[in-house]
Structures are given as structure tokens and as C-alpha cells.
C-alpha atoms as a PDB file:
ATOM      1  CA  UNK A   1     -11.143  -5.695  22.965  1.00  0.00           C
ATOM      2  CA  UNK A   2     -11.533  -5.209  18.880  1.00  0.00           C
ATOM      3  CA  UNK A   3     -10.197  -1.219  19.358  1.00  0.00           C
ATOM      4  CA  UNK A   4      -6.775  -2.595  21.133  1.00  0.00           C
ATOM      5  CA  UNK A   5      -6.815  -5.695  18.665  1.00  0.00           C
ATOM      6  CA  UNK A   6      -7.189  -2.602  16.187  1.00  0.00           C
ATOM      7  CA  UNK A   7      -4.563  -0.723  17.397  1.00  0.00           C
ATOM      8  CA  UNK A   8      -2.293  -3.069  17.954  1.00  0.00           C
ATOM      9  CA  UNK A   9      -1.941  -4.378  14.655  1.00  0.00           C
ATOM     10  CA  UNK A  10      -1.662  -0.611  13.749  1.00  0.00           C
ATOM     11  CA  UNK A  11       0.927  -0.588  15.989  1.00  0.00           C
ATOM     12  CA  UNK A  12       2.815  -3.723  14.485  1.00  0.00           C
ATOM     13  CA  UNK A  13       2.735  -2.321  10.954  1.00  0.00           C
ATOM     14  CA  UNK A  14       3.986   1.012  12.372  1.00  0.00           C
ATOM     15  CA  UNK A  15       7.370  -0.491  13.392  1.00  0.00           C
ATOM     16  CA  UNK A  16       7.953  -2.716  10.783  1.00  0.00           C
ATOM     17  CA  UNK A  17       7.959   1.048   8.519  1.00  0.00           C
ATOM     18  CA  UNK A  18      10.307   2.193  11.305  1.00  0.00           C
ATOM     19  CA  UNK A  19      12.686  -0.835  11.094  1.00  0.00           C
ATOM     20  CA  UNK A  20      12.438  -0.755   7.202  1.00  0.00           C
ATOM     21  CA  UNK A  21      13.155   2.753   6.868  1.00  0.00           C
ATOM     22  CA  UNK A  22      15.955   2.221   9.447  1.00  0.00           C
ATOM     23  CA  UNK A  23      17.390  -0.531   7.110  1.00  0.00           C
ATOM     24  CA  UNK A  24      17.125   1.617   4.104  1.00  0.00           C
ATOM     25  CA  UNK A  25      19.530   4.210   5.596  1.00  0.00           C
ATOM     26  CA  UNK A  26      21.822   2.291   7.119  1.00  0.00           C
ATOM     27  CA  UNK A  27      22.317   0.144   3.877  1.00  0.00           C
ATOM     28  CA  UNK A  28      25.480   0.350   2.725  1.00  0.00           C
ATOM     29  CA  UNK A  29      26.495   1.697  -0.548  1.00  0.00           C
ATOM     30  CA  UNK A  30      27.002   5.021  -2.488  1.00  0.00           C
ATOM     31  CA  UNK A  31      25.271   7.891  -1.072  1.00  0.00           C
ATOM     32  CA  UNK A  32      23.689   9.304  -4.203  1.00  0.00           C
ATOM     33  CA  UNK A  33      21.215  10.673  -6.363  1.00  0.00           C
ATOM     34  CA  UNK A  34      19.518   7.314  -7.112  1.00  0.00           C
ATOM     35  CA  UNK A  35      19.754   6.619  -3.049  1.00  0.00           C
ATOM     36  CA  UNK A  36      18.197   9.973  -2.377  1.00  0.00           C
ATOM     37  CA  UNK A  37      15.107   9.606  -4.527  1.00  0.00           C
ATOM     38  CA  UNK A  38      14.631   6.040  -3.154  1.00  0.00           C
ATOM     39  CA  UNK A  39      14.766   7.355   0.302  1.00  0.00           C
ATOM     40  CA  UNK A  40      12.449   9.986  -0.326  1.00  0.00           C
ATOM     41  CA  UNK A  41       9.951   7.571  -2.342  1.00  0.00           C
ATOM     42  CA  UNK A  42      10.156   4.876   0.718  1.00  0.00           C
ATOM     43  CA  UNK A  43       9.348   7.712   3.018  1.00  0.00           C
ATOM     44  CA  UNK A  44       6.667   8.888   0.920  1.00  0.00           C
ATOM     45  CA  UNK A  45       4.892   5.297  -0.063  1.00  0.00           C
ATOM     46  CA  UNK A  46       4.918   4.040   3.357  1.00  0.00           C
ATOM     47  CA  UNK A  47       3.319   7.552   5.010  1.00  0.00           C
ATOM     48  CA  UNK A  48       0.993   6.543   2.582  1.00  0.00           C
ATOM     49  CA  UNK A  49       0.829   3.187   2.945  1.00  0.00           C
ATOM     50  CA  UNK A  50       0.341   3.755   6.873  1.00  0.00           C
ATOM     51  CA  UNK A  51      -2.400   6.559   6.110  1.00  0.00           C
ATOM     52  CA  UNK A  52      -4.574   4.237   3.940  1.00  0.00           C
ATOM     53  CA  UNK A  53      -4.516   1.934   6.165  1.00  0.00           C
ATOM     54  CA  UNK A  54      -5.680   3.830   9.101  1.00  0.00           C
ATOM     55  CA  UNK A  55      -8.547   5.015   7.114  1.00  0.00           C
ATOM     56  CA  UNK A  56      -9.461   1.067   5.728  1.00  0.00           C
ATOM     57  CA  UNK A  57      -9.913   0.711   9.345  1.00  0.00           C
ATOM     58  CA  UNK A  58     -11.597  -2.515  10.353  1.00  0.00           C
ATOM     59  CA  UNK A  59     -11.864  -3.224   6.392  1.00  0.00           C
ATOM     60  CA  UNK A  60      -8.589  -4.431   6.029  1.00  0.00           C
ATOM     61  CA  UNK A  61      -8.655  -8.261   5.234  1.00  0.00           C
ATOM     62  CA  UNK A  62      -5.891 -10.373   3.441  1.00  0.00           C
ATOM     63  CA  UNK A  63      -8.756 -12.040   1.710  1.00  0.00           C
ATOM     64  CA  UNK A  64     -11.832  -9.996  -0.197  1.00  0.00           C
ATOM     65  CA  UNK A  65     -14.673  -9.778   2.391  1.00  0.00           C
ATOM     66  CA  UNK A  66     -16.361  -6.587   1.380  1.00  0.00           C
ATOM     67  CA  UNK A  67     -16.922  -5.574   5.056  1.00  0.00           C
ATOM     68  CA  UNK A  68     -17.838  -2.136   4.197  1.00  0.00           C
ATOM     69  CA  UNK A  69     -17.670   0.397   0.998  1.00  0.00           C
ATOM     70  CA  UNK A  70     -14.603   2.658   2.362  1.00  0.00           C
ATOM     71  CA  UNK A  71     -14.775   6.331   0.162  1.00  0.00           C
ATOM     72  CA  UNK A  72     -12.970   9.068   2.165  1.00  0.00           C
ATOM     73  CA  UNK A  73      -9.608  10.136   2.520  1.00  0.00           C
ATOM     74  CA  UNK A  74      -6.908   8.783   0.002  1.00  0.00           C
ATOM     75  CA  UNK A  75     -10.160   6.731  -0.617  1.00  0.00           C
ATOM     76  CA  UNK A  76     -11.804   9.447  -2.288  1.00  0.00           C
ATOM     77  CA  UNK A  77     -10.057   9.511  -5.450  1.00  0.00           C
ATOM     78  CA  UNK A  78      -7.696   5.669  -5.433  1.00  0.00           C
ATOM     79  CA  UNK A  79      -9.409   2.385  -4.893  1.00  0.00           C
ATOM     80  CA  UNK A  80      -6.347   0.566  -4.163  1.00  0.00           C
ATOM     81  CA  UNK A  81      -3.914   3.285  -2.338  1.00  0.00           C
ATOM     82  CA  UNK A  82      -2.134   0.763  -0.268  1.00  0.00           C
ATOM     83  CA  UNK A  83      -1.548  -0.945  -3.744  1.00  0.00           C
ATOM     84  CA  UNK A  84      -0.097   2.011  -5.626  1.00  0.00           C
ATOM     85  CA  UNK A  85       1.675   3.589  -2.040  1.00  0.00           C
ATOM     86  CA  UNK A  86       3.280   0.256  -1.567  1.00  0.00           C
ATOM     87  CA  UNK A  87       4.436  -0.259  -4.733  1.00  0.00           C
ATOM     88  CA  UNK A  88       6.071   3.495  -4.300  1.00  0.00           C
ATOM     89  CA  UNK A  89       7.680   2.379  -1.107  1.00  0.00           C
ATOM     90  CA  UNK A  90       9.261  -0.865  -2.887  1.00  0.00           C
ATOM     91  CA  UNK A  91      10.295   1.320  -6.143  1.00  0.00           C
ATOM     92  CA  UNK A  92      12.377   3.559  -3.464  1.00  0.00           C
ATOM     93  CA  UNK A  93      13.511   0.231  -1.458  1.00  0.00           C
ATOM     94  CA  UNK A  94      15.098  -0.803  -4.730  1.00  0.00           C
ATOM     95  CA  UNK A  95      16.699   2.352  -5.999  1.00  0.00           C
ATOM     96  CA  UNK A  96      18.155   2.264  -2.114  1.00  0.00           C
ATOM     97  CA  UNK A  97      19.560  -1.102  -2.462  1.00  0.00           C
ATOM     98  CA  UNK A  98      21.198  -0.572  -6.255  1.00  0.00           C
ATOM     99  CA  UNK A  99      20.545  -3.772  -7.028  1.00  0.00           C
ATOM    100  CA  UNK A 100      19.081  -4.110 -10.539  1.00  0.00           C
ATOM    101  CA  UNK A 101      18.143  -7.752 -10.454  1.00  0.00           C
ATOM    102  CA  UNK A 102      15.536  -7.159  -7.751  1.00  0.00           C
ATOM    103  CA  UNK A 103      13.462  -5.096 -10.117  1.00  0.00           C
ATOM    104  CA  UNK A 104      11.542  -8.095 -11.686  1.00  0.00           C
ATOM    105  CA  UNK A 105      10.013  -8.623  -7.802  1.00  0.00           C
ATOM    106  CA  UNK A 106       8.289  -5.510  -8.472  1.00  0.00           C
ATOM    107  CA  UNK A 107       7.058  -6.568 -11.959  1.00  0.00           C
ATOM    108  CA  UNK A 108       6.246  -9.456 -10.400  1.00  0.00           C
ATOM    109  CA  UNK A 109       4.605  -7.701  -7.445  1.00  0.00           C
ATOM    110  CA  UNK A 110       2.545  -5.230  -9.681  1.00  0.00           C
ATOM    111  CA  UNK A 111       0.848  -8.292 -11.670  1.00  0.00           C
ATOM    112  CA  UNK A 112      -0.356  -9.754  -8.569  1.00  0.00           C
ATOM    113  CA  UNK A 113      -1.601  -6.456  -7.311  1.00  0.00           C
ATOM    114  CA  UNK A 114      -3.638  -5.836 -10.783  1.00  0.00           C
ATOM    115  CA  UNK A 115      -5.017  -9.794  -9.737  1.00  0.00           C
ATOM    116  CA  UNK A 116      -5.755  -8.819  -6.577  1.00  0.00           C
ATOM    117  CA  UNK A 117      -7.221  -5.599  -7.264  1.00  0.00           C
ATOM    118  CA  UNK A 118      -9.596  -7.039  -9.455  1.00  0.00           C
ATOM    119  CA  UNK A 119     -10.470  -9.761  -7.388  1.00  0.00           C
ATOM    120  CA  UNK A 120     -11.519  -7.367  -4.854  1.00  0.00           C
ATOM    121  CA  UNK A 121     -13.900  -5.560  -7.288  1.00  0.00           C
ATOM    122  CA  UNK A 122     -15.841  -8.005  -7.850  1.00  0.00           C
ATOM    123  CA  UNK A 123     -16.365  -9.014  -4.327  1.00  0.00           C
ATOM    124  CA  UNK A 124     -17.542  -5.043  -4.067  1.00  0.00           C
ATOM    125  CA  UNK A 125     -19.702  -4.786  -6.467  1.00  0.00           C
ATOM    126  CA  UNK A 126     -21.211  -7.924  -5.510  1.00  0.00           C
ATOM    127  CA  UNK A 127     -22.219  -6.961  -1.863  1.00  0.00           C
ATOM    128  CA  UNK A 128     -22.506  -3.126  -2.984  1.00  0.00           C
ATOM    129  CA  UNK A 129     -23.122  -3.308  -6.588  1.00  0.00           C
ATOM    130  CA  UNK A 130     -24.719   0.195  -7.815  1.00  0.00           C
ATOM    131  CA  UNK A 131     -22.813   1.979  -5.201  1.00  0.00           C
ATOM    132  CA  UNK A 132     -19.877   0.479  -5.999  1.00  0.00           C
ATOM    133  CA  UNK A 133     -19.829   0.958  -9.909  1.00  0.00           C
ATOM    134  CA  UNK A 134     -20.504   4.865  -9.234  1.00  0.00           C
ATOM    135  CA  UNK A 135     -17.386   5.150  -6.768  1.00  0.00           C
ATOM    136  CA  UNK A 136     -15.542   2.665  -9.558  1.00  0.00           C
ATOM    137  CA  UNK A 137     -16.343   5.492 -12.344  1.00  0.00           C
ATOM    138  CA  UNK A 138     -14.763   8.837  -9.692  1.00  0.00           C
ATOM    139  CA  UNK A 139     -11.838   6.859  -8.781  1.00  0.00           C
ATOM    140  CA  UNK A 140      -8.547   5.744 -10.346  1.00  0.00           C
ATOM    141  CA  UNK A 141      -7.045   2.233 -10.078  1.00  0.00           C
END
């Protein structure tokens, strides 16, 4: 039952990329440069996104639980690649849509990512402590 829960939710986030990057090209608006770096960045970030989350696994929580100390993959050299792959997928979102006041939601949405990312530090290094600090010092962000 947990595997189809699993992939399920997989699944779910799967098609949401599909119908985002399906409302990123059908946007209207001028088809150029700035459009065709922010479809390639969207494409990118959420391959990404999509990736590191298939290797969090069962690890994935909304909330720090420190289920297990995840260190392969994308997770081999970023601590937070869903973080920094997201906020790649929103950057191209943006330069799609050509809409300049949207950029503070991404200044916005960096902040709380920094929060977040250190909130989830701690709870690793409390449940893993040594082992986390020595994946902490091989990693970036």
C-alpha cells in the first residue's frame, strides 16, 4: 500500500509539471529571447525538481522529520536541490509570463526557502548529528 501511496503522489506532482509546462507555452505574449530562456529554465528546474524528488523518496515531508540522511544523486553535492531546482523553474515561469511585478514572489519565495532550509538542518543534525555536519561541509546550500 505505501509503494502505490508512493507512486501516486509521484504521479500527482508529475502532471502538475505537465500542466505547468503546458501553461507556460501556451501563454500568450511575444515569442522571444526572454520567453526562450524561461522555457528552457522551467524545463530544466522542474526535470530537476522531479529528479530530487524521486531520489528524497519516502523522505519527503512538508514539515522537518529527519526520516533518513538522503546523500546520493543530486544529493551528493546540494542539500536542498528541490529548493534551488524550484526556484530555477519559477525564475523561467516569470521570464515566460513578462510580468515584472511578479518578481518580488520569488524574493519572497527565496527568504522562506533560506528559513526553511535552515530549519531543516537543525532537525538533521539533531537526529544525525556527526554524520550530518560531515555531509553539511561536501555539500552546497
Amino acid at each position: 500500500m505505501g509503494n502505490l501511496k508512493f507512486s501516486v503522489f509521484l504521479g500527482l506532482q508529475a502532471l502538475s509539471v505537465l500542466v505547468l509546462l503546458t501553461f507556460a507555452a501556451l501563454w500568450p505574449g511575444p515569442s522571444n529571447t526572454q520567453r526562450l530562456v524561461g522555457m528552457g529554465l522551467l524545463v530544466v528546474g522542474t526535470a530537476f525538481v522531479l529528479l530530487a524528488r524521486m531520489q528524497l523518496g519516502r523522505s519527503f515531508s512538508i514539515m522537518p522529520r529527519a526520516k533518513k540522511l538522503v546523500t546520493r544523486g543530486l544529493y551528493s553535492r546540494i542539500r536542498n536541490p528541490i529548493y534551488i531546482f524550484g526556484t530555477i523553474a519559477i525564475a523561467g515561469l516569470l521570464l515566460i509570463l513578462q510580468i515584472p511585478r511578479l518578481w518580488i514572489l520569488l524574493i519572497v519565495l527565496v527568504a522562506v526557502q533560506v528559513f526553511r532550509a535552515g530549519t531543516e538542518a537543525r532537525a538533521l543534525e539533531l537526529r544525525f548529528g556527526e554524520e550530518y555536519r560531515a555531509y553539511r561541509k561536501q555539500t552546497w546550500f
